[in-house]
N, C-alpha and C. Protein backbone atom coordinates (compact mmCIF):
# COMPACT_ATOMS: atom_id res chain seq x y z
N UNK A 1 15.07 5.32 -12.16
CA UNK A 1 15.89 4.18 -12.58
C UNK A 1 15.31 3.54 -13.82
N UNK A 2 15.44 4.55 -14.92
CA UNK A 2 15.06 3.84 -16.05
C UNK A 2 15.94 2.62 -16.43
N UNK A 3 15.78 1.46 -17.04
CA UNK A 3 16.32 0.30 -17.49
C UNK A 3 16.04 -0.23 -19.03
N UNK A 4 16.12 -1.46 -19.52
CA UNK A 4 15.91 -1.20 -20.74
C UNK A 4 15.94 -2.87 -20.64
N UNK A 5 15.10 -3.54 -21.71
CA UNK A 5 14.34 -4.76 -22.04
C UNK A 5 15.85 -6.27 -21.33
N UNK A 6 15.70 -6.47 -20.36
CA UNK A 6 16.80 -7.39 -20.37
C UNK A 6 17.94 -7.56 -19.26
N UNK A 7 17.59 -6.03 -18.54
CA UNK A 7 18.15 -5.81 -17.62
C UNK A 7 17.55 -5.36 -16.27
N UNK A 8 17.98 -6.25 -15.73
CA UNK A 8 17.47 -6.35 -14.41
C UNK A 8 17.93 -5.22 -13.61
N UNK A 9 17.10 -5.14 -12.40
CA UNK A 9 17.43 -3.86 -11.40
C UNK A 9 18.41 -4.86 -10.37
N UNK A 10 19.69 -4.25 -10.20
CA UNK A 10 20.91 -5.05 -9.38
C UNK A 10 20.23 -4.81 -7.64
N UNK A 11 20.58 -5.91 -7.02
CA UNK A 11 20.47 -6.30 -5.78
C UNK A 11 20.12 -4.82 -4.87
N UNK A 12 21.47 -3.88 -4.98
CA UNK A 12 21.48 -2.76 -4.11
C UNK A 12 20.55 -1.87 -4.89
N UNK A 13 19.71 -1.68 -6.01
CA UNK A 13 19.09 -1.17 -6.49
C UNK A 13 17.95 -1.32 -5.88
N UNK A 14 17.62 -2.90 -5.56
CA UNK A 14 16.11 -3.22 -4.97
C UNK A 14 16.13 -2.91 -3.88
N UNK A 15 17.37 -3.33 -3.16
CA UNK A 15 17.27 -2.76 -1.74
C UNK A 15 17.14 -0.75 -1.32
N UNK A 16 17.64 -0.26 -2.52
CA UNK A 16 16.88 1.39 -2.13
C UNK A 16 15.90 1.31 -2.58
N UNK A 17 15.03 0.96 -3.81
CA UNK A 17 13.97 1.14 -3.70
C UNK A 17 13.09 0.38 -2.63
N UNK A 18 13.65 -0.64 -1.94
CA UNK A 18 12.87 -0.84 -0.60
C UNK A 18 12.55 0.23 0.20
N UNK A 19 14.03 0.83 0.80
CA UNK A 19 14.00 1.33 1.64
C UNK A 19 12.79 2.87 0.87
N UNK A 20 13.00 3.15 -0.09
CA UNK A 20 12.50 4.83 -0.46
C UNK A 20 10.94 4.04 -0.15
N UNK A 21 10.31 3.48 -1.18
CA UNK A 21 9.24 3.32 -1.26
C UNK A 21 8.48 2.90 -0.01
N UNK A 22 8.68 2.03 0.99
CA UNK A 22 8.07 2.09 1.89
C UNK A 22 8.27 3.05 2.98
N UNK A 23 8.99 4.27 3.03
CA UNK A 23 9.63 4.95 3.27
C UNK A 23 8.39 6.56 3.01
N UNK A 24 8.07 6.20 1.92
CA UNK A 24 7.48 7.50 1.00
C UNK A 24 5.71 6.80 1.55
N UNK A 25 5.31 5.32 1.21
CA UNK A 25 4.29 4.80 2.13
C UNK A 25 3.66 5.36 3.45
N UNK A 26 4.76 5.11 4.04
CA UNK A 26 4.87 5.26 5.68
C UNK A 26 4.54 7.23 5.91
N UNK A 27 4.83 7.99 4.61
CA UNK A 27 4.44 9.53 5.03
C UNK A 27 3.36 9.64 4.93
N UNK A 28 2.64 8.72 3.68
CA UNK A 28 1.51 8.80 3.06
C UNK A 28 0.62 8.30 4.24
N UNK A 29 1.00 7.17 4.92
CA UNK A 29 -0.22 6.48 5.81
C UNK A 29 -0.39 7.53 7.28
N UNK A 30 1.06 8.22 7.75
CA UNK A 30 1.37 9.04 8.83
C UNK A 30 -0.57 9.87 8.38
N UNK A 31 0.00 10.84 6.94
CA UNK A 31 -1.21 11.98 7.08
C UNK A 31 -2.31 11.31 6.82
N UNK A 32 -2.66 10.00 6.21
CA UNK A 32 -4.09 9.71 6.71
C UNK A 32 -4.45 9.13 8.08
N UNK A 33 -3.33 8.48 8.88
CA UNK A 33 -3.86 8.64 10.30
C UNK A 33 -4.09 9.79 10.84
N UNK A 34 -3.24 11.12 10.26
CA UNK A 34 -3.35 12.21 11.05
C UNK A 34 -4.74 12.60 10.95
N UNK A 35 -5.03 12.63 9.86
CA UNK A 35 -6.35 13.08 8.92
C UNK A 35 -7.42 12.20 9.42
N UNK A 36 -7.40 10.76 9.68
CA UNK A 36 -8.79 10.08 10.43
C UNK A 36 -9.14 9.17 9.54
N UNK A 37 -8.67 8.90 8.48
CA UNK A 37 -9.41 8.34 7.13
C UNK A 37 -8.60 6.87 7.19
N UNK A 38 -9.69 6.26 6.02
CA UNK A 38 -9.29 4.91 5.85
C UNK A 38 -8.60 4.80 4.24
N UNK A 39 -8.51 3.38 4.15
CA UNK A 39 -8.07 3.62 2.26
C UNK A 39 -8.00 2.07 1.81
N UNK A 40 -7.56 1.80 0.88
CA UNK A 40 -7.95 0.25 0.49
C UNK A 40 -6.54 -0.54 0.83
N UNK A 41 -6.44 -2.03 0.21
CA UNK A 41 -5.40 -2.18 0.76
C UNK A 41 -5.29 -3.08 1.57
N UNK A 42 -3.90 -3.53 1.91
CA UNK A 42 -3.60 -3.92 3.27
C UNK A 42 -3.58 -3.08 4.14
N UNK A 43 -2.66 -1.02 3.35
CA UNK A 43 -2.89 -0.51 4.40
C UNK A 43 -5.01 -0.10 5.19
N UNK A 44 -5.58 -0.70 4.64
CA UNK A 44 -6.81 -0.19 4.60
C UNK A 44 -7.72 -1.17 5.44
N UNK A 45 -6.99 -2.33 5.22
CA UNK A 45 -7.48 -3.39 6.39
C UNK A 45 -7.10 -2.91 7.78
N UNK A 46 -5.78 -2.34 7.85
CA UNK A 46 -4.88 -2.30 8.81
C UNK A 46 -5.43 -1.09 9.78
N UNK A 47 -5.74 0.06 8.94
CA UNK A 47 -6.86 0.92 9.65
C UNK A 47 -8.01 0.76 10.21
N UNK A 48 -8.65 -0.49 9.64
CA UNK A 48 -9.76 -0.75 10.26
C UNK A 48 -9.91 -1.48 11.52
N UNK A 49 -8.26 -1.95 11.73
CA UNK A 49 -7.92 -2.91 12.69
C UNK A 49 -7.86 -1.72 13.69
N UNK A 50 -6.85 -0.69 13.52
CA UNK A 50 -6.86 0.69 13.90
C UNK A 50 -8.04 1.24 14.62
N UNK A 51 -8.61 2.04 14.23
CA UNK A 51 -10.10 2.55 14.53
C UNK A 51 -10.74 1.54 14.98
N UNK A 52 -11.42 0.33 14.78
CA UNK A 52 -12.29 -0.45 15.63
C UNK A 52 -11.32 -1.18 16.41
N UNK A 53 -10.41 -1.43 16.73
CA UNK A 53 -9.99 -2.20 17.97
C UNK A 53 -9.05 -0.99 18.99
N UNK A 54 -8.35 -0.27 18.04
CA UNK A 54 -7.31 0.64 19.05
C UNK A 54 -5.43 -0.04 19.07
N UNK A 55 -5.68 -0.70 18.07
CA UNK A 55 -3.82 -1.42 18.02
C UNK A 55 -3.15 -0.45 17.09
N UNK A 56 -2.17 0.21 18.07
CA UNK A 56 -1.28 0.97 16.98
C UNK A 56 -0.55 0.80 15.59
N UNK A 57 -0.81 1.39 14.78
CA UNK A 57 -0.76 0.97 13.28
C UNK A 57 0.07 0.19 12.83
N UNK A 58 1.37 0.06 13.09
CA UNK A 58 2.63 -0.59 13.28
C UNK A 58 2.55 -2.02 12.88
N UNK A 59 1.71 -2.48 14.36
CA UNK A 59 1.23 -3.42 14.67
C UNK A 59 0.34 -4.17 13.91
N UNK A 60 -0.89 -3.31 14.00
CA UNK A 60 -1.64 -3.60 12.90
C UNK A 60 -1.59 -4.46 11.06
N UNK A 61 -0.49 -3.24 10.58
CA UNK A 61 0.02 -3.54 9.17
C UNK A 61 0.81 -4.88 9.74
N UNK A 62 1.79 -5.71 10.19
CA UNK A 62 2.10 -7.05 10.32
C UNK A 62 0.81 -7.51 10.70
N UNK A 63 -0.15 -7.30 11.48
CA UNK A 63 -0.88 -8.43 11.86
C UNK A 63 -1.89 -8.68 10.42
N UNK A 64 -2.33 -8.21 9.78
CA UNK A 64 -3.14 -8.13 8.89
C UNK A 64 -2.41 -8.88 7.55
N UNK A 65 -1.01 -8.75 7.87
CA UNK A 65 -0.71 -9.40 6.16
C UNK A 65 -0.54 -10.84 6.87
N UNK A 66 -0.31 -11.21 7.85
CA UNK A 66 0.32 -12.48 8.11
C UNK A 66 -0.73 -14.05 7.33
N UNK A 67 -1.63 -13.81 7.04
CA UNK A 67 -2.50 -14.81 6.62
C UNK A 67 -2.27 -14.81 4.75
N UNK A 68 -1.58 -13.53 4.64
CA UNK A 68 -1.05 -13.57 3.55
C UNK A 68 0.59 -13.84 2.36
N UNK A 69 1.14 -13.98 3.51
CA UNK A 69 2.49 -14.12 3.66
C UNK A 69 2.22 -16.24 3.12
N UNK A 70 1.86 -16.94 3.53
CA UNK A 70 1.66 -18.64 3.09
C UNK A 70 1.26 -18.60 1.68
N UNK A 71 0.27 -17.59 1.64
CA UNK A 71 -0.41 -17.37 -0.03
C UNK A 71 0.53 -17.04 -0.91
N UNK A 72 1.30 -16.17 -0.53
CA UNK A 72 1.94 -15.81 -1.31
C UNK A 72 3.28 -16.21 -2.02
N UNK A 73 3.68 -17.30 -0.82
CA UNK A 73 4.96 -18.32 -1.06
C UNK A 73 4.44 -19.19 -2.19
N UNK A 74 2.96 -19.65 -1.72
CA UNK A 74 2.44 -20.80 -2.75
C UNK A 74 2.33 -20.27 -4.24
N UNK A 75 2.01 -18.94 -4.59
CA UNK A 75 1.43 -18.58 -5.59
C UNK A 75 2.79 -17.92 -6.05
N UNK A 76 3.31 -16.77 -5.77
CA UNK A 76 4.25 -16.43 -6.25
C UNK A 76 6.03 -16.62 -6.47
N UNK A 77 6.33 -17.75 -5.54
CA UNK A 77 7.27 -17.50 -4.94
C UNK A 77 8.18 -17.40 -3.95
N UNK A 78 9.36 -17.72 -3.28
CA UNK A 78 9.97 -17.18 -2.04
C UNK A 78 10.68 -15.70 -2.63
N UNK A 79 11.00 -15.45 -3.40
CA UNK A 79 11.97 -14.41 -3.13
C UNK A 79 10.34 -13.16 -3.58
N UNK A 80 9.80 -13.07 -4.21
CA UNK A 80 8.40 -12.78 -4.03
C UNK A 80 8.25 -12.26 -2.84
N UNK A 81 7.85 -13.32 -1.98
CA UNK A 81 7.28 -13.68 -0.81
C UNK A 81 8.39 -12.66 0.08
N UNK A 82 9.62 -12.96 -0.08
CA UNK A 82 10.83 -12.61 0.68
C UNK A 82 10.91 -11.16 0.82
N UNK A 83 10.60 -10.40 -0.57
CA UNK A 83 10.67 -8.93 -0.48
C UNK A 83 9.08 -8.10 0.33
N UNK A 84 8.53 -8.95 -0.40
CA UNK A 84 6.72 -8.46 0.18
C UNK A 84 6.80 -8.41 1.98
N UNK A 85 7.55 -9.36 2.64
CA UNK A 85 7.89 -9.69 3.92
C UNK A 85 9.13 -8.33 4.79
N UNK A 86 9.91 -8.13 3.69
CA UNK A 86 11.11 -7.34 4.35
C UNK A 86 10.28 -5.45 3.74
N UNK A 87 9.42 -5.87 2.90
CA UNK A 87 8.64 -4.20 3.06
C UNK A 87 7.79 -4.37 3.92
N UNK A 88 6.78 -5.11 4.28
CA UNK A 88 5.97 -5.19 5.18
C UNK A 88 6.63 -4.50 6.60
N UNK A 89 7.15 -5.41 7.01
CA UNK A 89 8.43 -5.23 8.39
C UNK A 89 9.15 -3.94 8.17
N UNK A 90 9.40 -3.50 7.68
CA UNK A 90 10.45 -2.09 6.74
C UNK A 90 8.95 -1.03 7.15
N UNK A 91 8.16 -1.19 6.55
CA UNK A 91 6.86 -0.30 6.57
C UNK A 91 6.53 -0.14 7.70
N UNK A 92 6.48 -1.37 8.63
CA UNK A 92 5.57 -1.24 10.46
C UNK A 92 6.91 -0.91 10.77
N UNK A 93 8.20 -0.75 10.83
CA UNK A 93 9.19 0.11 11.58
C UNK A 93 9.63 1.47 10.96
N UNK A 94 8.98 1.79 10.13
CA UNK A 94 8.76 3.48 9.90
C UNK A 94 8.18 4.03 10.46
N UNK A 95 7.04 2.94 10.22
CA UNK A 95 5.36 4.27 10.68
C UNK A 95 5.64 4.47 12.12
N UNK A 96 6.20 3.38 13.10
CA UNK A 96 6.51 3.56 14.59
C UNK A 96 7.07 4.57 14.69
N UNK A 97 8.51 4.59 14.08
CA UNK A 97 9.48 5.86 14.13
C UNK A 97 9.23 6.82 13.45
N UNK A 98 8.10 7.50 12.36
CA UNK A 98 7.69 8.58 11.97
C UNK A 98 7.41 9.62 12.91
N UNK A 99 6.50 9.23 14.00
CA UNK A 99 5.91 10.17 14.64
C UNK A 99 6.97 11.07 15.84
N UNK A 100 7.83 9.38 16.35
CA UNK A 100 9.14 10.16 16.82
C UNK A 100 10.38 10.90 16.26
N UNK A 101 10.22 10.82 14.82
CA UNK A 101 11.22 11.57 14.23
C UNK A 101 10.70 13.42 13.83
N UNK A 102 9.20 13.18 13.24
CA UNK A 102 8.57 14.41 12.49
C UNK A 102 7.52 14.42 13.28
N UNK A 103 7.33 15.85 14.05
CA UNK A 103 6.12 16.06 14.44
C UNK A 103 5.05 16.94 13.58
N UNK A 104 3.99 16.38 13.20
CA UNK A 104 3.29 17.58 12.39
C UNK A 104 2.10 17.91 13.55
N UNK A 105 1.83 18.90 13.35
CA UNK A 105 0.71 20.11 14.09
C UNK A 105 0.01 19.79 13.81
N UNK A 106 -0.93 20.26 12.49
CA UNK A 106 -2.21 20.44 11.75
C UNK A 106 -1.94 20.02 10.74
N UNK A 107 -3.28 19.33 9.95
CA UNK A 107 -3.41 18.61 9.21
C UNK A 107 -4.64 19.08 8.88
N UNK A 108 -4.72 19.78 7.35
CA UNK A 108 -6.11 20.21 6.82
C UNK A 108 -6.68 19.11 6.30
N UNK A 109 -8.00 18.59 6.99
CA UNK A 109 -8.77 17.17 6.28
C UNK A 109 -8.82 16.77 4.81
N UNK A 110 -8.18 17.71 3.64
CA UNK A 110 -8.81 17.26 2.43
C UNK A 110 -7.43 17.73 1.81
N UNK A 111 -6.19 18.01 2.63
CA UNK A 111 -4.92 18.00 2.22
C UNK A 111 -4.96 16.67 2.48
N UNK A 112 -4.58 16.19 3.34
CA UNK A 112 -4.26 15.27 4.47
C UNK A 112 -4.81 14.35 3.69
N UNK A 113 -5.76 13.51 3.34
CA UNK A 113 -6.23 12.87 2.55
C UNK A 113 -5.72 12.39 1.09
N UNK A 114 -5.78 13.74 0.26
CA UNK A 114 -5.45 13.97 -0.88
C UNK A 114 -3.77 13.41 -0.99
N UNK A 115 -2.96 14.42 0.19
CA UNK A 115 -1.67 14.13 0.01
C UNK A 115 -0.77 12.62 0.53
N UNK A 116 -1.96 12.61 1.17
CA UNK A 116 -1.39 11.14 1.58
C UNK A 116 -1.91 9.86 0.74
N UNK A 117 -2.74 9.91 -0.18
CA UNK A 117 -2.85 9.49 -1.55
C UNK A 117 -1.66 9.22 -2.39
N UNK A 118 -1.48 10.72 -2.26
CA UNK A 118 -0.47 10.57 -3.84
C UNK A 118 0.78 10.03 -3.10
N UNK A 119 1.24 9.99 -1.51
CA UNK A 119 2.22 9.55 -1.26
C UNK A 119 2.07 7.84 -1.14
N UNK A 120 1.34 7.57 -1.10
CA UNK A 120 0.99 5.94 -0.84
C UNK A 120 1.32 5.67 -2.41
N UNK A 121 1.07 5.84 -3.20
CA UNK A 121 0.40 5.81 -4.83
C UNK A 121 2.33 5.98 -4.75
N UNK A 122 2.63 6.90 -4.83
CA UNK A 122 4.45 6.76 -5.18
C UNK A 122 5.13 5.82 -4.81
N UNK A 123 4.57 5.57 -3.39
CA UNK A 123 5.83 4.65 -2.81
C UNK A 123 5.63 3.36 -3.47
N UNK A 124 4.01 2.93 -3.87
CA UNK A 124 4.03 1.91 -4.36
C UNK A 124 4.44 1.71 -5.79
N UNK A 125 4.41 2.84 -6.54
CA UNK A 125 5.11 2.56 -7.48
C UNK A 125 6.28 1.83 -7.76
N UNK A 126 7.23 2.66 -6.70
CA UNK A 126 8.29 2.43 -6.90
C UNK A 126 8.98 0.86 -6.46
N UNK A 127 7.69 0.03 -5.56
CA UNK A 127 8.02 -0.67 -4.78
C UNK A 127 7.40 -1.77 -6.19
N UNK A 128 6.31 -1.55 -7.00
CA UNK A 128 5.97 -2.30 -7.75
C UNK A 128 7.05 -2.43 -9.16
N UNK A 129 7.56 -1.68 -9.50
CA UNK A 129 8.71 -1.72 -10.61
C UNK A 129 10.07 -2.30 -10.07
N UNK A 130 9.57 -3.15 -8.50
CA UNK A 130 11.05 -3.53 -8.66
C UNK A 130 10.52 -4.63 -7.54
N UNK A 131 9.71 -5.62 -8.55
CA UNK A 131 8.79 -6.54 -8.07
C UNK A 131 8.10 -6.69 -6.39
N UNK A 132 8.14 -5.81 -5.94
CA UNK A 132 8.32 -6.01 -4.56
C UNK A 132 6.51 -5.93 -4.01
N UNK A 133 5.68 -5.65 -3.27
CA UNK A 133 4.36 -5.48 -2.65
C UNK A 133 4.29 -4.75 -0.88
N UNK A 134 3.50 -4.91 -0.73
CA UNK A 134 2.71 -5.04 0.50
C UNK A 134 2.26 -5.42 0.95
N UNK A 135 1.91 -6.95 0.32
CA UNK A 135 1.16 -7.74 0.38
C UNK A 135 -0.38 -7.62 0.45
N UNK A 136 -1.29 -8.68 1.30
CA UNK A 136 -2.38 -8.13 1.15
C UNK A 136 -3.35 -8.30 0.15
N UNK A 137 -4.58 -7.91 0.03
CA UNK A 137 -5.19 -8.47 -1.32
C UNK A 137 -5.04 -8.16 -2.75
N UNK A 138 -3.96 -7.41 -2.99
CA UNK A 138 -3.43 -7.51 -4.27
C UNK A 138 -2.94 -8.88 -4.96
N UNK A 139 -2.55 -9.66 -3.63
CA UNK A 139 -1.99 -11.43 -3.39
C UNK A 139 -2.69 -12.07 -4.05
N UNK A 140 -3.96 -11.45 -3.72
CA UNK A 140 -5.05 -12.40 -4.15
C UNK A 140 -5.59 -12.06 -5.44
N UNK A 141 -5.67 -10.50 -5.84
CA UNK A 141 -5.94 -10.71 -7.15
C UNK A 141 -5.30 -10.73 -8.20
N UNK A 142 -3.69 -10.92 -8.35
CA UNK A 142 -3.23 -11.36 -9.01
C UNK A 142 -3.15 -13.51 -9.36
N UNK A 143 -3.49 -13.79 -8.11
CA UNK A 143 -3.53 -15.21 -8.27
C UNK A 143 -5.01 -15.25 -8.49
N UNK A 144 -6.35 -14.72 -8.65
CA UNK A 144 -7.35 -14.98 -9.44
C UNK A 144 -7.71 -14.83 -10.78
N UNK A 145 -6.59 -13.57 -11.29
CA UNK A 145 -6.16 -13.57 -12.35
C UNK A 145 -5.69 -14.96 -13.04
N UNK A 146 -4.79 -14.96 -12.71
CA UNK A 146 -4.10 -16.56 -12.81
C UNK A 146 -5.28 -17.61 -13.10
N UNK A 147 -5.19 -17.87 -12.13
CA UNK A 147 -6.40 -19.04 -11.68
C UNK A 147 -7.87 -19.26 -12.22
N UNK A 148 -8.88 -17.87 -12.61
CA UNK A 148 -10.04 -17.45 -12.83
C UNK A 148 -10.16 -16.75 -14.68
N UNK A 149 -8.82 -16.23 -15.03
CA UNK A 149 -9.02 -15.36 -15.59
C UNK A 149 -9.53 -14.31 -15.48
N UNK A 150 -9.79 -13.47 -14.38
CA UNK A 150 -10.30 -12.43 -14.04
C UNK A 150 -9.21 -10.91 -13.77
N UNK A 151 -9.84 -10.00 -14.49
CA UNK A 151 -8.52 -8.66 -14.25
C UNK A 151 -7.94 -8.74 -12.86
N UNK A 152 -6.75 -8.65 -12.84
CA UNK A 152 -6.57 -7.98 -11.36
C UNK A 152 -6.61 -6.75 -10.82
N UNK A 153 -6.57 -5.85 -12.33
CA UNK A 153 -7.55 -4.77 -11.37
C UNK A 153 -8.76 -4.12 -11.11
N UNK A 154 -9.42 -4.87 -12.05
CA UNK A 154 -10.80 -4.97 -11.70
C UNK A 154 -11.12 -5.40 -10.00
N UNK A 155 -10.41 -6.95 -10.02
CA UNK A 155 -10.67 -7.82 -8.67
C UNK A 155 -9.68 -6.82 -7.36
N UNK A 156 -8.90 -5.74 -7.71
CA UNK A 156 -8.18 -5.13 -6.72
C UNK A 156 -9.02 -3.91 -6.59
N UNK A 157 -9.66 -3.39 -7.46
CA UNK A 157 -10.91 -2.23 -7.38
C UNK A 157 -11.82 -2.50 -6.43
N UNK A 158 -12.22 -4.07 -6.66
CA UNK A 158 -13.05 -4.59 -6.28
C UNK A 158 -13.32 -4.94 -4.51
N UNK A 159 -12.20 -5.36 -4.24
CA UNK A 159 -11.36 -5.78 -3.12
C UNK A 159 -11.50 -4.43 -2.50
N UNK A 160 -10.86 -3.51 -2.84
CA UNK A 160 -10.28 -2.15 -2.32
C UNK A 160 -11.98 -1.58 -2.13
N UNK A 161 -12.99 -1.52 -2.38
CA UNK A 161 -14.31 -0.82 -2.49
C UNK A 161 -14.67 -1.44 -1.62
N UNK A 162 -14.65 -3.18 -1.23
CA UNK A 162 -14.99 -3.80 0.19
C UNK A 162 -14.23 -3.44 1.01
N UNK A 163 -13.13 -3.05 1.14
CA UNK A 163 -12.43 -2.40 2.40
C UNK A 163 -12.98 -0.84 2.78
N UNK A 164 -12.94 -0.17 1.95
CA UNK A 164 -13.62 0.82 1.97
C UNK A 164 -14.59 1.13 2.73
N UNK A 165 -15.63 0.47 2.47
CA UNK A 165 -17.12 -0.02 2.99
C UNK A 165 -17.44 0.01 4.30
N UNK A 166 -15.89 -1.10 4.63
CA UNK A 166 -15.88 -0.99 6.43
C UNK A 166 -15.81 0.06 7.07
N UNK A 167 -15.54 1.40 6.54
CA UNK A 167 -14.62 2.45 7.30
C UNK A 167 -16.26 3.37 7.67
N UNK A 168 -17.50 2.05 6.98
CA UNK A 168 -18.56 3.08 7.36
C UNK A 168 -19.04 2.87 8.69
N UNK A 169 -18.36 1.36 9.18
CA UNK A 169 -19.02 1.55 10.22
C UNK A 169 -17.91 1.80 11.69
N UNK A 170 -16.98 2.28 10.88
CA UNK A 170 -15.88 3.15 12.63
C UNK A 170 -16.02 4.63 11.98
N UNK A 171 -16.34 5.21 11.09
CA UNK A 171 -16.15 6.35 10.67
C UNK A 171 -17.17 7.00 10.85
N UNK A 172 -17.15 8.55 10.72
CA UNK A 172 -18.71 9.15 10.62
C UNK A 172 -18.30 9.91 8.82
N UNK A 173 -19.76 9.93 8.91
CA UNK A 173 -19.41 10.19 6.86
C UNK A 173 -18.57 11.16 6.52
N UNK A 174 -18.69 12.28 6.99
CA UNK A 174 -17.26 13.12 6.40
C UNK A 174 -15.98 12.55 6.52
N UNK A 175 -15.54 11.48 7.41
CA UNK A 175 -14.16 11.10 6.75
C UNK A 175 -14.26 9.94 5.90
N UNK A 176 -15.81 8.95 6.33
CA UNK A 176 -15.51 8.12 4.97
C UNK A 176 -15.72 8.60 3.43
N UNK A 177 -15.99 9.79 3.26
CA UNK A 177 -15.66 10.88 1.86
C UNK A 177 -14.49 11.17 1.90
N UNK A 178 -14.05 11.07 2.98
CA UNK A 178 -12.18 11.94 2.94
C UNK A 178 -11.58 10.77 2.90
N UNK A 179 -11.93 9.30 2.84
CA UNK A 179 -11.22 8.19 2.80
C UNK A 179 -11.30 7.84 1.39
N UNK A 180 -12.57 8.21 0.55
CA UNK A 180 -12.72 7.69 -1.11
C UNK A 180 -11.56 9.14 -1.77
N UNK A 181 -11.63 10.48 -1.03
CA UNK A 181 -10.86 11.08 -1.81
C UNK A 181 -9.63 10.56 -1.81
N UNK A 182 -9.05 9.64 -0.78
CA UNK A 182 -7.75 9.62 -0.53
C UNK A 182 -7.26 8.62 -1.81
N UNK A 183 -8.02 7.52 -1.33
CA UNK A 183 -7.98 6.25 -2.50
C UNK A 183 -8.06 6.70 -3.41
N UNK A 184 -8.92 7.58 -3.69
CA UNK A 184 -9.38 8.20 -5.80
C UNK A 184 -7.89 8.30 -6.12
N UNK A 185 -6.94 9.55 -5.16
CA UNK A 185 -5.81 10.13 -5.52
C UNK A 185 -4.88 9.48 -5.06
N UNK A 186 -4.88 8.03 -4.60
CA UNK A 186 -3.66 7.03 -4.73
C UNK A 186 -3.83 6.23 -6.08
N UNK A 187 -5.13 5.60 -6.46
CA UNK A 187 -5.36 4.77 -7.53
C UNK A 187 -4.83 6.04 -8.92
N UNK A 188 -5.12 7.23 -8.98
CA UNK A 188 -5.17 8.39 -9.81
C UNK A 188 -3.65 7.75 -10.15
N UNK A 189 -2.63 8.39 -9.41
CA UNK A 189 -1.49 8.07 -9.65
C UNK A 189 -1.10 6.72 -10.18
N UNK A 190 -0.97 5.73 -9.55
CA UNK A 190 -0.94 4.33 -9.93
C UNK A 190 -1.72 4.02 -11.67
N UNK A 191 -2.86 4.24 -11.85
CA UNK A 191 -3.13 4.68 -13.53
C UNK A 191 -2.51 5.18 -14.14
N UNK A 192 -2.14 6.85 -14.11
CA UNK A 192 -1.50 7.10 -15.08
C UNK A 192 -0.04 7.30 -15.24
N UNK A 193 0.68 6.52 -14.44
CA UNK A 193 1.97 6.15 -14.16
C UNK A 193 2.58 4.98 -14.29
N UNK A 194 1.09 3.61 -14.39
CA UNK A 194 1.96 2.36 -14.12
C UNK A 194 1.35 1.68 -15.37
N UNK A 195 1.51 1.89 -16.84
CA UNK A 195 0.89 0.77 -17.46
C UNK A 195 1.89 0.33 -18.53
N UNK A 196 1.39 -0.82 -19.04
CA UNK A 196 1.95 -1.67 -19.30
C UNK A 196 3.22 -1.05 -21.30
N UNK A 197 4.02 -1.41 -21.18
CA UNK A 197 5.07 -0.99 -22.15
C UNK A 197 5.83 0.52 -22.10
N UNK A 198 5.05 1.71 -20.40
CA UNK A 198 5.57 2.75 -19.98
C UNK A 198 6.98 2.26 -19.73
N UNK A 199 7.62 1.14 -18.65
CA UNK A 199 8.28 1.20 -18.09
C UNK A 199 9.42 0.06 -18.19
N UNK A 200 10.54 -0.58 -18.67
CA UNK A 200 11.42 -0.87 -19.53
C UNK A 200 12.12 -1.93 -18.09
N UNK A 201 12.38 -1.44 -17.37
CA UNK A 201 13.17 -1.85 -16.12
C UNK A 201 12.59 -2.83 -15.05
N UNK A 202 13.24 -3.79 -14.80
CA UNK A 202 11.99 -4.97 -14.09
C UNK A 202 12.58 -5.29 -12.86
């Protein structure tokens, strides 16, 4: 959906890229649960909620943004706030119904990883060119940006490497290596796909 300086993406436009992108998310997060791994993120908090407590992921991804959902009204917005809320919710009723719709078998650890990277990394693309989120600490480093002057993606690198971190202590080290490959090849995508004067359509 290329666009051009001035023109907005129409209502039913945002609403498919809702639905695709958290949609394309929800495959990406399926093969790193399949796979064992963690990743940054909200979805990356949400795993950790996962693995150290045992709450099915679903669940998890709402419980984890909810402290972020107030932040985000204040700083960005309601209709902001409004879409970040209806992907969130959109996202925890995929991942539920993924497993009952597609069954996968096997899952090679460093596919599984890798590919569920680049699927997280798409969906968010698509979910970011048509203002929308996941909420989560991206919330936050765009409003320290703001606020601090500080990159936000430096402070989302930053953020995302402390989530990371945690997965050392539910993980054993071969998947927290299969959790940095995953992230390398979601952030991979998101670089050389999302910068600034690439993309015309808002």
């Amino acid at each position: 959906m290329n666009g051009t300086a001035g023109e907005p993406h129409s209502a039913l436009e945002d609403l498919l890229a809702l639905v695709t992108g958290t949609l394309v998310v929800a495959v990406g997060l399926e093969f790193f649960h399949r796979t064992g791994v963690g990743t940054g993120g909200a979805p990356g908090l949400a795993f950790l909620v996962v693995y150290a407590g045992g709450l099915p992921l679903w669940a998890a991804l709402i419980l984890v943004n909810l402290p972020f959902y107030g932040f985000a009204l204040w700083r960005m917005g309601w209709i902001f706030t409004a879409k970040t809320v209806a992907a969130v919710s959109l996202l925890a009723a995929e991942t539920w119904m993924l497993p009952r719709l597609v069954e996968i078998g096997r899952v090679e650890p460093l596919f599984g990883a890798a590919f569920g990277g680049l699927m997280v990394g798409v969906g968010l693309l698509i979910l970011i060119r048509h203002k929308s989120s996941l909420g989560g600490v991206g919330i936050v480093a765009v409003f320290l940006q703001e606020k601090k002057g500080w990159s936000a993606g430096k402070v989302q690198m930053a953020l995302d490497a402390a989530i990371l971190s945690g997965t050392l202590f539910v993980l054993d080290l071969a998947h927290v290596g299969l959790s940095l490959i995953g992230a390398a090849t979601l952030n991979l995508v998101l670089a050389t796909n999302h910068r600034r004067g690439r993309y015309l359509g808002y």
